[in-house]
Structure formats: C-alpha cells, structure tokens
N, C-alpha and C. Protein backbone atom coordinates (compact mmCIF):
# COMPACT_ATOMS: atom_id res chain seq x y z
N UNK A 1 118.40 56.65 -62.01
CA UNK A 1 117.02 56.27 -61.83
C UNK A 1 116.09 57.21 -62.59
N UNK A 2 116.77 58.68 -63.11
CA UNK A 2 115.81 59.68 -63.35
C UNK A 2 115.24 59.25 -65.08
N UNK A 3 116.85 58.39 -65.70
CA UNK A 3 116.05 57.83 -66.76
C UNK A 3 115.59 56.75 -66.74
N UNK A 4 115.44 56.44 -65.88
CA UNK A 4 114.06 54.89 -66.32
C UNK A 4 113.11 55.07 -66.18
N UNK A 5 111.98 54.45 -67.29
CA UNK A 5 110.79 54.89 -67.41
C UNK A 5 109.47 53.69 -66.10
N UNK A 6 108.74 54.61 -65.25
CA UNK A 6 107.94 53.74 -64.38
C UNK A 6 107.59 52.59 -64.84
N UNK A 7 106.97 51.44 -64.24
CA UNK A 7 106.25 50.46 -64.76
C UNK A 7 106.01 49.54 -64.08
N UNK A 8 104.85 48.95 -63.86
CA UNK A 8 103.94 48.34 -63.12
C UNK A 8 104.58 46.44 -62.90
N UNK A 9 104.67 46.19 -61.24
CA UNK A 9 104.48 45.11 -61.13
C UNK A 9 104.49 44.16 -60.28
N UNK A 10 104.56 42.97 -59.73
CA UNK A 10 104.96 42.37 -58.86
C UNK A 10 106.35 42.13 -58.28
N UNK A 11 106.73 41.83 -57.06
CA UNK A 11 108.04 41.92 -56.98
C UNK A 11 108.03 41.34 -55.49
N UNK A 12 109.48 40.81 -55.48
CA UNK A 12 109.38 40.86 -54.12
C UNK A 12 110.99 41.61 -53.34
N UNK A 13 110.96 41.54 -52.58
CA UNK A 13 111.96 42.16 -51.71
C UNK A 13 112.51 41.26 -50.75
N UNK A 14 113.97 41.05 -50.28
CA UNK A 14 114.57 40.69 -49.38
C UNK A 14 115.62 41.61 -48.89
N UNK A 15 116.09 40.84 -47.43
CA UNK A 15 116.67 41.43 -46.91
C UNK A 15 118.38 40.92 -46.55
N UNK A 16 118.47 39.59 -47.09
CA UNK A 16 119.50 38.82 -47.41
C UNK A 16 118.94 37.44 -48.24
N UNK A 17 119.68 37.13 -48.81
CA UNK A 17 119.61 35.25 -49.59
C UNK A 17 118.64 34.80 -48.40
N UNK A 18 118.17 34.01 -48.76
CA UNK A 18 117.06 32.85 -47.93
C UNK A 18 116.62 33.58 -46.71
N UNK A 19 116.51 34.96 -46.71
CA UNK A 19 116.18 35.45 -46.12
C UNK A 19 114.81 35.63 -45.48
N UNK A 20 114.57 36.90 -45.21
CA UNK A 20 113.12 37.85 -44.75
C UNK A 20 112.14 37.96 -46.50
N UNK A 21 111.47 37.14 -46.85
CA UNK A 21 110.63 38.32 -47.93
C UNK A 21 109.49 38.60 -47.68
N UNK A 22 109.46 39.65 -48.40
CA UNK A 22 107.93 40.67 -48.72
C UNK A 22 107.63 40.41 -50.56
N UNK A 23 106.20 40.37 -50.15
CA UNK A 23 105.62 40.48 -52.02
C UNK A 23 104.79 41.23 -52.07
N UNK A 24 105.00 42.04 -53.02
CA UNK A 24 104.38 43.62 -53.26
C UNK A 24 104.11 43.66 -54.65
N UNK A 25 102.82 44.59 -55.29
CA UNK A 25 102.49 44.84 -56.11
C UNK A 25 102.80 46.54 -56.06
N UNK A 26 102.73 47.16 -57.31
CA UNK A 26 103.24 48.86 -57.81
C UNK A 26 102.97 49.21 -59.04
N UNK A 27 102.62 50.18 -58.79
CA UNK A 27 102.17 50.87 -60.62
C UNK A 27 103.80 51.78 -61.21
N UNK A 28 105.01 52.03 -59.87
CA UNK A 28 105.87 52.32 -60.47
C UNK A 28 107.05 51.81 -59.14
N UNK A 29 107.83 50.76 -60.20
CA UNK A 29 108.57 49.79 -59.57
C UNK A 29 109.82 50.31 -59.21
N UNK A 30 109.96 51.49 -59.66
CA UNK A 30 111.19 52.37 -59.23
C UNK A 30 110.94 53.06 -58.20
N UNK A 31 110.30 53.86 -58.80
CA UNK A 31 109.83 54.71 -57.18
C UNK A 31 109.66 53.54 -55.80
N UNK A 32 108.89 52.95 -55.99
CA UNK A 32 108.67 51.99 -54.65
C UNK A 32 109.70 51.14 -53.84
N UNK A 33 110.88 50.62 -55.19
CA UNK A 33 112.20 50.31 -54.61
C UNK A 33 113.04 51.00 -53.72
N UNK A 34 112.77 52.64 -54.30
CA UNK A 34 113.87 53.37 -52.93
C UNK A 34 112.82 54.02 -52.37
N UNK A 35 111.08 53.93 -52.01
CA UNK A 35 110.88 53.76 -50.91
C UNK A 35 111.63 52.72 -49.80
N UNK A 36 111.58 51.80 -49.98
CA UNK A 36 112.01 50.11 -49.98
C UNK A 36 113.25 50.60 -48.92
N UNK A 37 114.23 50.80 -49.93
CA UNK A 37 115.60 51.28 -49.32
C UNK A 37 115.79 52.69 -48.50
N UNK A 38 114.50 53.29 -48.61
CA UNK A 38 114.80 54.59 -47.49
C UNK A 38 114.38 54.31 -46.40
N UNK A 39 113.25 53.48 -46.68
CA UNK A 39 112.78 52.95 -45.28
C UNK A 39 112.09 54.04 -45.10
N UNK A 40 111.16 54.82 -46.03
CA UNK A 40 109.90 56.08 -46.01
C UNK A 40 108.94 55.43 -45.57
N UNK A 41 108.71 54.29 -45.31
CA UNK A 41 107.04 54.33 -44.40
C UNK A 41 107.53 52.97 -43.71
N UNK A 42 106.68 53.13 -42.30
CA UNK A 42 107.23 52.16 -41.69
C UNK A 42 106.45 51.04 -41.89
N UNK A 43 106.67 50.06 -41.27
CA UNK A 43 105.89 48.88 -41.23
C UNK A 43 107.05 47.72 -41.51
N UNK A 44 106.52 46.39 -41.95
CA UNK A 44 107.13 45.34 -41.70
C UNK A 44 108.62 45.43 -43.03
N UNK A 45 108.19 46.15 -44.28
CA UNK A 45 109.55 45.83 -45.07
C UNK A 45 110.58 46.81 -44.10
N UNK A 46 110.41 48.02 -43.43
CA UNK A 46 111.42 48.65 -42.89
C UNK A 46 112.12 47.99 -41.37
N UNK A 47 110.94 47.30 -40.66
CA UNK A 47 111.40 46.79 -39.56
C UNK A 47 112.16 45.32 -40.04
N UNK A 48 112.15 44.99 -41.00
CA UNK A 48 113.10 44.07 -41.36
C UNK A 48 114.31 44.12 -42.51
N UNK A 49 114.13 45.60 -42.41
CA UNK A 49 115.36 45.37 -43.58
C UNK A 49 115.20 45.13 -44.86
N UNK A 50 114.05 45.38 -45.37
CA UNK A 50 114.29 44.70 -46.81
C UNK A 50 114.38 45.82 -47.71
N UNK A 51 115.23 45.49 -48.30
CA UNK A 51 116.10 46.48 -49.28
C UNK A 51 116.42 45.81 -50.28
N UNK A 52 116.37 44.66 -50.99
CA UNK A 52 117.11 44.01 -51.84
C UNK A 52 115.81 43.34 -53.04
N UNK A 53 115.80 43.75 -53.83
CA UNK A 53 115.06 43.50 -55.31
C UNK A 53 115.50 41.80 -55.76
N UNK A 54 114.85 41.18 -55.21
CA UNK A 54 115.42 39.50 -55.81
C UNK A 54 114.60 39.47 -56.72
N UNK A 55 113.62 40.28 -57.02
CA UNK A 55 112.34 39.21 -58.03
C UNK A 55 111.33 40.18 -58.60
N UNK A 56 110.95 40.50 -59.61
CA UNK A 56 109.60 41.15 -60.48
C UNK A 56 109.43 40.45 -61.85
N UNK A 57 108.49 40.78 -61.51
CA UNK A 57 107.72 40.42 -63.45
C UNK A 57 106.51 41.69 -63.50
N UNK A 58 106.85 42.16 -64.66
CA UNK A 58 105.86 43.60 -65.16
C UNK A 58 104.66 42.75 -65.85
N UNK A 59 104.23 44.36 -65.71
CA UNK A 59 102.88 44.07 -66.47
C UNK A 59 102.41 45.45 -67.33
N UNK A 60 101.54 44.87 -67.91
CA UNK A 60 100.41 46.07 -68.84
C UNK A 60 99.76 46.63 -68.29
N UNK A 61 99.13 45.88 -67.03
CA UNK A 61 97.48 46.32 -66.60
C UNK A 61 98.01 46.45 -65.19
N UNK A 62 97.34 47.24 -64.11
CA UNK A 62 97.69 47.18 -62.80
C UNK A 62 97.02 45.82 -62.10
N UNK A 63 95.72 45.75 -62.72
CA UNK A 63 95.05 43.95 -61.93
C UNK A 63 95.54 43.18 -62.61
N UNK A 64 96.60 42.96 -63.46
CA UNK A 64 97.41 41.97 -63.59
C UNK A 64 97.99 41.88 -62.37
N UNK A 65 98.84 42.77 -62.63
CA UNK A 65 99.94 42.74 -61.30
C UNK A 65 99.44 42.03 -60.18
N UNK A 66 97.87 43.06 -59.63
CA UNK A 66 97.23 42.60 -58.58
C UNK A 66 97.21 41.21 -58.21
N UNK A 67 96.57 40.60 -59.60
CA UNK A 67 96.34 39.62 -59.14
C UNK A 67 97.15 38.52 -59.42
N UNK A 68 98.48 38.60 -59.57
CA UNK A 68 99.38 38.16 -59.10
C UNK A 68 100.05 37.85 -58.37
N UNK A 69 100.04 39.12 -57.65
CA UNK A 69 100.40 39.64 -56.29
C UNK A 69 99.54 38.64 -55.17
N UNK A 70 98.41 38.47 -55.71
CA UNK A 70 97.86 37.75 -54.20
C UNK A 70 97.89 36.42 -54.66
N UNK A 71 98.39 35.63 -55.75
CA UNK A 71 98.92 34.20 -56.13
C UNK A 71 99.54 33.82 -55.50
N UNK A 72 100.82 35.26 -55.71
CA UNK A 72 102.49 34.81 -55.03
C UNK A 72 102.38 34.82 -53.61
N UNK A 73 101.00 35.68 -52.54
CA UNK A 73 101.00 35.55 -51.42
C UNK A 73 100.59 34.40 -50.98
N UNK A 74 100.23 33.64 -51.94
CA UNK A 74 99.60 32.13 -51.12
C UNK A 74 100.30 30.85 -51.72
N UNK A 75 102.02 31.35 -52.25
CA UNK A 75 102.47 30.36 -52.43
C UNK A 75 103.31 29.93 -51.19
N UNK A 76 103.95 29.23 -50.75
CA UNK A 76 104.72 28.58 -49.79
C UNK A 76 105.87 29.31 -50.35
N UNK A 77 106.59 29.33 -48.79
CA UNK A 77 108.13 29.89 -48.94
C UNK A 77 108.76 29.40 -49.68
N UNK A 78 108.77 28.50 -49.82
CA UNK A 78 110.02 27.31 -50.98
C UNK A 78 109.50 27.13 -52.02
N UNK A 79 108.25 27.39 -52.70
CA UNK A 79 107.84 27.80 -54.02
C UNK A 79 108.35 29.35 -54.45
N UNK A 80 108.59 30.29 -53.41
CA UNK A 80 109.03 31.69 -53.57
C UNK A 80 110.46 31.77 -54.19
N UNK A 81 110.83 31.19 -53.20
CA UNK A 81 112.55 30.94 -53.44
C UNK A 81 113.06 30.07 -54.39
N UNK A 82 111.81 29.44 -54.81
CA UNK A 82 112.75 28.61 -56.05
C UNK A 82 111.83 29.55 -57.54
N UNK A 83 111.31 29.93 -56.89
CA UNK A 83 111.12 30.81 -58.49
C UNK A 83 111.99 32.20 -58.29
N UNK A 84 112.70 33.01 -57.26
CA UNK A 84 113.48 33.60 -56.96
C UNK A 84 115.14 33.50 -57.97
N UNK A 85 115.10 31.77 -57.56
CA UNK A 85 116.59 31.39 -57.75
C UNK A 85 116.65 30.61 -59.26
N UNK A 86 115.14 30.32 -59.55
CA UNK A 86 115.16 30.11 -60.93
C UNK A 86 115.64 31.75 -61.86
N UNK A 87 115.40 32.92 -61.73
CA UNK A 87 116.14 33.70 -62.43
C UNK A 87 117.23 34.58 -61.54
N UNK A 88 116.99 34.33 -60.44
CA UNK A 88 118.33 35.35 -59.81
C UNK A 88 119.05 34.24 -58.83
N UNK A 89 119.68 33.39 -59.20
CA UNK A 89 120.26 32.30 -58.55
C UNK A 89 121.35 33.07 -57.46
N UNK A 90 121.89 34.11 -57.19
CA UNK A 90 122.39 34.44 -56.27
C UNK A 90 122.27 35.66 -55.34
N UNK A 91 120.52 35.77 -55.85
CA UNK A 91 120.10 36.66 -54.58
C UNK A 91 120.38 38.06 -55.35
N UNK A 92 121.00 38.47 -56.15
CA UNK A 92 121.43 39.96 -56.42
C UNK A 92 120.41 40.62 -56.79
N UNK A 93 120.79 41.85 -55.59
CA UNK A 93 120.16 43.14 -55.95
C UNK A 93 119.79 43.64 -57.23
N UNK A 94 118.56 43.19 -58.25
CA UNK A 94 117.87 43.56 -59.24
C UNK A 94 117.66 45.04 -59.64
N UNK A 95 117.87 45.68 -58.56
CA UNK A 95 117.48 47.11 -59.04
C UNK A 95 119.31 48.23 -58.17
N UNK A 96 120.22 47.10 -58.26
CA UNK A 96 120.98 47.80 -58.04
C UNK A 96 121.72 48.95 -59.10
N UNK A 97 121.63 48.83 -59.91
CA UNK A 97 121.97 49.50 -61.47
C UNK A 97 120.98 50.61 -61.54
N UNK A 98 120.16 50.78 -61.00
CA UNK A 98 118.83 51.75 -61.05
C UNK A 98 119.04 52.75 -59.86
N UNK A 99 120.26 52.93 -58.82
CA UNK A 99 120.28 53.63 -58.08
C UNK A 99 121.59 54.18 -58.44
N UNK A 100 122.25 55.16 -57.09
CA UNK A 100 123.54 55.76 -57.48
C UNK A 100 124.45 54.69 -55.96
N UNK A 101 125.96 54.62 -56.50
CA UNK A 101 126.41 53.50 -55.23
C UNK A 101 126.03 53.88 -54.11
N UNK A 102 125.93 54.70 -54.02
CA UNK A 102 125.38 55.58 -51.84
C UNK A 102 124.88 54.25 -51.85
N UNK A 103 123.45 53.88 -52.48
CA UNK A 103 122.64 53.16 -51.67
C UNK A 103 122.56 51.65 -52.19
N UNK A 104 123.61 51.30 -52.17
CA UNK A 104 124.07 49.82 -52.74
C UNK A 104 123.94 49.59 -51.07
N UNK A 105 124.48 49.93 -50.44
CA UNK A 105 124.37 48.78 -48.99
C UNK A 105 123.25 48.36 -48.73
N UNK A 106 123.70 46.80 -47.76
CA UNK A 106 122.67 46.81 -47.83
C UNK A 106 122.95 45.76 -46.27
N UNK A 107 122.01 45.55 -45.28
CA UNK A 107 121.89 45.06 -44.06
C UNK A 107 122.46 43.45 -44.10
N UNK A 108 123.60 43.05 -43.23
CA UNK A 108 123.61 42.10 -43.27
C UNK A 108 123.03 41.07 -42.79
C-alpha cells in the first residue's frame, strides 16, 4: 500500500455480494479503505461490516467526486448493483492487491 500513490474518489463499500452498501467520497482512496477494514471510526460502515471495495471511479477535482457521491446516494439499490456488477461482476475485493494477506478476510 506504501507504494500507491493517494487519489481522490467515489466508491462504495460492501460487506458481502448483494449485500450491506455504503457510498463514500475521499481525497485518498487508500488510506480510507483500511480505515474501512480496521474499523477506526465507528459508525454504520463498522457496525456492518463493510470491508470490501466493489466499486470507485477517480477523479481530478475533490467536487467531482463530491458530487458524485451525492448522485450515487440517490440512486436506487438496483441501479447500485448493477453498475457494481457492470465492472466487478463477482463482488471482488477491488482493493485487495493494495493490502498485505493479514487483511484479506473478510465477514461472512
């Protein structure tokens, strides 16, 4: 993770396939992922588990992101998941390659 370079964007998080998601915006999409997976601040992604990177698209600008971010919050669940499964058709952990295996698990 120490060589990848930060970078800004939307994303969302689950906690299994057709699961729990969260949609989040970040100015550094690494760092915020293993917040994600440490479960460093509480609230709803830690009380549910979500640990799993199904979905981002970067950006240049941070109010890109932003305002993206509050698009994707007012789309319907099944608009989420099919733009989810339009590029990650089986749910996989997106930012699993960006950590070390310790923290590949993940809640079933």
């Amino acid at each position: 993770m120490s060589n990848e370079r930060p970078f800004i964007a939307a994303y969302m998080m689950a906690n299994r396939p057709q699961g729990t998601l969260y949609v989040g915006v970040t100015s550094n999409l690494l760092q915020r992922v293993q917040q994600h997976r440490d479960g460093s601040f509480p609230g709803f992604t830690r009380e549910h588990g979500l640990k799993r990177l199904v979905w981002y698209e970067p950006f240049e600008a941070i109010t890109d992101a932003i305002r993206r971010e509050k698009a994707l919050k007012r789309y319907l669940r099944d608009w989420k998941i099919n733009l989810i499964e339009r590029e990650n058709p089986h749910w996989e952990d997106l930012a699993k390659a960006w950590f070390a295996p310790s923290t590949w698990r993940h809640d079933p």
